[in-house]
Protein backbone atom coordinates (compact mmCIF):
# COMPACT_ATOMS: atom_id res chain seq x y z
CA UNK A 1 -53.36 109.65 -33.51
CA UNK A 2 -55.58 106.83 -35.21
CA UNK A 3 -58.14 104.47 -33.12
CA UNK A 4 -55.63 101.95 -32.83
CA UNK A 5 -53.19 104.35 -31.45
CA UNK A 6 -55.64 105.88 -28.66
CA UNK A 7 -56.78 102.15 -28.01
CA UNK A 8 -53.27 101.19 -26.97
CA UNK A 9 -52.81 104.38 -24.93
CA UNK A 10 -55.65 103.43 -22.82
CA UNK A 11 -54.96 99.57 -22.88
CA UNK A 12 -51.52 100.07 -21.07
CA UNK A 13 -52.82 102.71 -19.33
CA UNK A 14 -55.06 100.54 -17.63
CA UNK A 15 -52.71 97.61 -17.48
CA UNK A 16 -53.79 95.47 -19.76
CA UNK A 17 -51.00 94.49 -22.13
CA UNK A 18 -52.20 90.87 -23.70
CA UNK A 19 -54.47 92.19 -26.17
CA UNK A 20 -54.89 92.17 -29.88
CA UNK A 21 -56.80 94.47 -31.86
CA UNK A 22 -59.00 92.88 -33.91
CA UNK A 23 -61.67 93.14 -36.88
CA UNK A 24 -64.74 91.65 -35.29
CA UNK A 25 -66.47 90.66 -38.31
CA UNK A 26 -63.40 87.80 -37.52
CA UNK A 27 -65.01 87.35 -34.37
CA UNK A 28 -66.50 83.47 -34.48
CA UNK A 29 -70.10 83.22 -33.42
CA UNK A 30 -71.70 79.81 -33.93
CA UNK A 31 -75.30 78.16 -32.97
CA UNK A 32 -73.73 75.30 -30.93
CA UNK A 33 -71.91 77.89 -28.55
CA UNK A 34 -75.83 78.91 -27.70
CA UNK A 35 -76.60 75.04 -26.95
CA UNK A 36 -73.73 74.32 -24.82
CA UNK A 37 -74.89 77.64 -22.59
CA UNK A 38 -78.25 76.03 -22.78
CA UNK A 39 -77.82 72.54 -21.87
CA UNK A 40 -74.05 72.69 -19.80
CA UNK A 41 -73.92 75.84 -18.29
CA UNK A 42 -75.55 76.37 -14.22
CA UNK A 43 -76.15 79.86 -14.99
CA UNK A 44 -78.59 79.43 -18.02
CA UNK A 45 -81.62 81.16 -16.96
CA UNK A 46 -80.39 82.33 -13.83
CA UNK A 47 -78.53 85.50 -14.76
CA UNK A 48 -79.62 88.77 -16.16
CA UNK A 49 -76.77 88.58 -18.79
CA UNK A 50 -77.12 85.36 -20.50
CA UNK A 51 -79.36 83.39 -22.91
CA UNK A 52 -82.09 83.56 -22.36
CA UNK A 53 -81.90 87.46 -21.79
CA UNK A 54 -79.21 87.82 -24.39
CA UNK A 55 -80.30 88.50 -27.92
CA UNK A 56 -80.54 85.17 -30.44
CA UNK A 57 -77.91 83.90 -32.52
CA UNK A 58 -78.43 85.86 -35.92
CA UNK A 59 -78.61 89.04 -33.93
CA UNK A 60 -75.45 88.62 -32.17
CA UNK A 61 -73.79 87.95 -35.44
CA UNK A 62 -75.34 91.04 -36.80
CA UNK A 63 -74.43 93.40 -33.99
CA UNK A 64 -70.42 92.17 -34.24
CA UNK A 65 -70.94 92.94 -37.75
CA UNK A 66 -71.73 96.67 -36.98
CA UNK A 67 -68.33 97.01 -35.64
CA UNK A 68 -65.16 97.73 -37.21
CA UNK A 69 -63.01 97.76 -34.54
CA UNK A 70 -62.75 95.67 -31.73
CA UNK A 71 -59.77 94.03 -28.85
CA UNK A 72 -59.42 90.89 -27.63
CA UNK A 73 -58.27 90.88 -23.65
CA UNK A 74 -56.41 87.68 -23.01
CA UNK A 75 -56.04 87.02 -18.78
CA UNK A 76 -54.80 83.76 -17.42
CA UNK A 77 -55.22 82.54 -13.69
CA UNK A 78 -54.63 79.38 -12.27
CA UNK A 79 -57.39 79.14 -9.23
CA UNK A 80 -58.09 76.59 -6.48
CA UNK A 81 -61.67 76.97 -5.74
CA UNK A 82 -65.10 78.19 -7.79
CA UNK A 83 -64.96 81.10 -5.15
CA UNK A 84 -61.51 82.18 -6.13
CA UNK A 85 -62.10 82.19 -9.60
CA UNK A 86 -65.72 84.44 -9.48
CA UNK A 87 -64.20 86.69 -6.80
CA UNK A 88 -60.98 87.00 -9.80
CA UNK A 89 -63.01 86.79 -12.65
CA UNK A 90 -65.38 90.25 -10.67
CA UNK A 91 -62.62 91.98 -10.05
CA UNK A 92 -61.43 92.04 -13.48
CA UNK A 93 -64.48 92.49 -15.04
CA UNK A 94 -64.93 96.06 -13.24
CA UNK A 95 -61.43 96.77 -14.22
CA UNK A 96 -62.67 96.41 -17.91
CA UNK A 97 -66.09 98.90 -16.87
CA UNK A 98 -63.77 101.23 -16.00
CA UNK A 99 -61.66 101.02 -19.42
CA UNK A 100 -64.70 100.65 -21.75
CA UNK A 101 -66.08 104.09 -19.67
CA UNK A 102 -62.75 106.25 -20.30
CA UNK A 103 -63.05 104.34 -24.19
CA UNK A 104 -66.15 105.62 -24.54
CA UNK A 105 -65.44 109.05 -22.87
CA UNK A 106 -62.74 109.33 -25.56
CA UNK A 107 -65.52 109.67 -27.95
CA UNK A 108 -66.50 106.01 -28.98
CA UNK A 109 -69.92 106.32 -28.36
CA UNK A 110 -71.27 102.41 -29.89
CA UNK A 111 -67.73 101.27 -27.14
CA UNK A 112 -69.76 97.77 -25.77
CA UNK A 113 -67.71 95.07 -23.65
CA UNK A 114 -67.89 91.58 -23.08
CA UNK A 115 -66.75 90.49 -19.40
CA UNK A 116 -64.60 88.03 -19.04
CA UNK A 117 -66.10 86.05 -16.01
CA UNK A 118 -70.20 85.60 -15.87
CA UNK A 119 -71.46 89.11 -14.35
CA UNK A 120 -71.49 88.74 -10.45
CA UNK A 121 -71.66 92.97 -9.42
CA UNK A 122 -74.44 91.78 -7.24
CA UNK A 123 -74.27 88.96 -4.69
CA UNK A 124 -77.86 87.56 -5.88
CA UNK A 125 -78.56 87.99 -9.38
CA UNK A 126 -82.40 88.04 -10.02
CA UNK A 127 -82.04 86.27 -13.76
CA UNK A 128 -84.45 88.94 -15.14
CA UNK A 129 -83.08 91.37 -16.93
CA UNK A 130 -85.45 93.90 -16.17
CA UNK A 131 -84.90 93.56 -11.91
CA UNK A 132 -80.98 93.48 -12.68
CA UNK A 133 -79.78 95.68 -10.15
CA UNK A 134 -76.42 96.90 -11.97
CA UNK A 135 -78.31 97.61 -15.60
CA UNK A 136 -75.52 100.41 -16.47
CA UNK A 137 -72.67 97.93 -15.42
CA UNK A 138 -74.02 94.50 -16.26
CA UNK A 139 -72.51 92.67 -19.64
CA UNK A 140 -72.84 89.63 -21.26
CA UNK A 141 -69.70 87.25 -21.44
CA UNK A 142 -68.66 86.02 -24.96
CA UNK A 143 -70.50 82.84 -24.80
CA UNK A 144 -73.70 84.26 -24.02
CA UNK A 145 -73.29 86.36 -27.08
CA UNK A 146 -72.62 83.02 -29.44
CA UNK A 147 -68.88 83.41 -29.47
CA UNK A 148 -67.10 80.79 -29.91
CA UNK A 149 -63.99 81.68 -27.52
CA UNK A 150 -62.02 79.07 -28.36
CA UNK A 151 -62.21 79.33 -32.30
CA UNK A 152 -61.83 83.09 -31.65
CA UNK A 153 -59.20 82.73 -29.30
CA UNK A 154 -57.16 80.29 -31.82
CA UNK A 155 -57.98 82.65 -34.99
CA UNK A 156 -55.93 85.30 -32.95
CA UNK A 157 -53.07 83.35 -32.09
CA UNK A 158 -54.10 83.30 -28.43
CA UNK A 159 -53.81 79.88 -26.59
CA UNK A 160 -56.93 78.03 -25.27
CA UNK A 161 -57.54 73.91 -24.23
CA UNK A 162 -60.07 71.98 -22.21
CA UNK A 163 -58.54 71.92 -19.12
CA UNK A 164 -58.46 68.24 -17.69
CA UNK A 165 -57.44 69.38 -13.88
CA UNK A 166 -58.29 72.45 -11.67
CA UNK A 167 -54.44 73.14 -11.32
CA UNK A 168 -54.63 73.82 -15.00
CA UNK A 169 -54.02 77.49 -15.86
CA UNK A 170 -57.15 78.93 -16.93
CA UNK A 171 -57.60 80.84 -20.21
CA UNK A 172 -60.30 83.93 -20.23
CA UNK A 173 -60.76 86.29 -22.82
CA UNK A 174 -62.86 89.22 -22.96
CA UNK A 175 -64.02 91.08 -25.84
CA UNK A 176 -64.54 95.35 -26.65
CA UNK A 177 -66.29 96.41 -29.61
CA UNK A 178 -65.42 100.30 -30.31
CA UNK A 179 -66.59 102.82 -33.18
């Protein structure tokens, strides 16, 4: 059975059946995605997993680059309140722990995921990386890395918009690298 084979094995397994397998050197990482965290995002500084604690832009690029294997996780939710959508966006994002543990227990040792909803394992994150209190379980999210989701998103055929109103089906994509 080849990689992509034992991949899809555990993907359904798990549940997760909007995926594509994907070469992540295709991944799109850009220098403005890194800006927008900076100056438009409320959790810029104030998480363990994103900028500043993640690694800079050139880095991120080169660590996709180390990868020659990698699936795109597509999940789409419409939510009512900021509540509903971190208590969602949690709950799937340990879902995806526990498939990027059995990926890596299947012998992918460099197996590295991407949540798909800012990290929120603890109720109070401390924004230092080195007091995070879930170090083995904590990830980044794609845009902390310098992804560009949507360009990424669009490259695999996977739909993505600005949404205009909160009844708006949401979009979310998560990323795992395996080799």
């Amino acid at each position: 059975m080849n990689i992509h084979e034992r991949l899809e094995d555990l993907f359904q397994k798990h549940g997760l059946t909007d995926y594509k397998i994907i070469n992540p050197k295709e991944i799109v990482v850009a220098q403005w995605v890194r800006m927008k965290c900076e100056f438009s995002c409320n959790s810029y500084g104030k998480r363990a997993c994103c900028p500043p604690n993640t690694p800079p832009v050139s880095d991120c690029r080169q660590f996709f680059d180390e990868y020659s294997t990698g699936a795109i996780f597509h999940f789409e939710k419409v939510v009512k309140t900021r509540e509903e959508r971190h208590s969602w966006g949690s709950e799937i994002n340990r879902k995806l722990l526990e498939l990027e543990r059995e990926v890596f227990l299947s012998g992918y040792q460099k197996t590295f995921l991407l949540f798909v909803a800012t990290c929120h394992l603890c109720s109070e994150c401390t924004g230092v990386k080195e007091e995070c209190q879930e170090p083995l379980s904590s990830r980044p999210v794609p845009e902390a890395m310098a992804v560009d989701v949507f360009g990424t998103a669009r490259r695999h055929g996977f739909p993505i918009e600005v949404l205009t109103d909160p009844s708006q089906a949401m979009n979310r994509y998560s990323i795992l690298l395996v080799e």
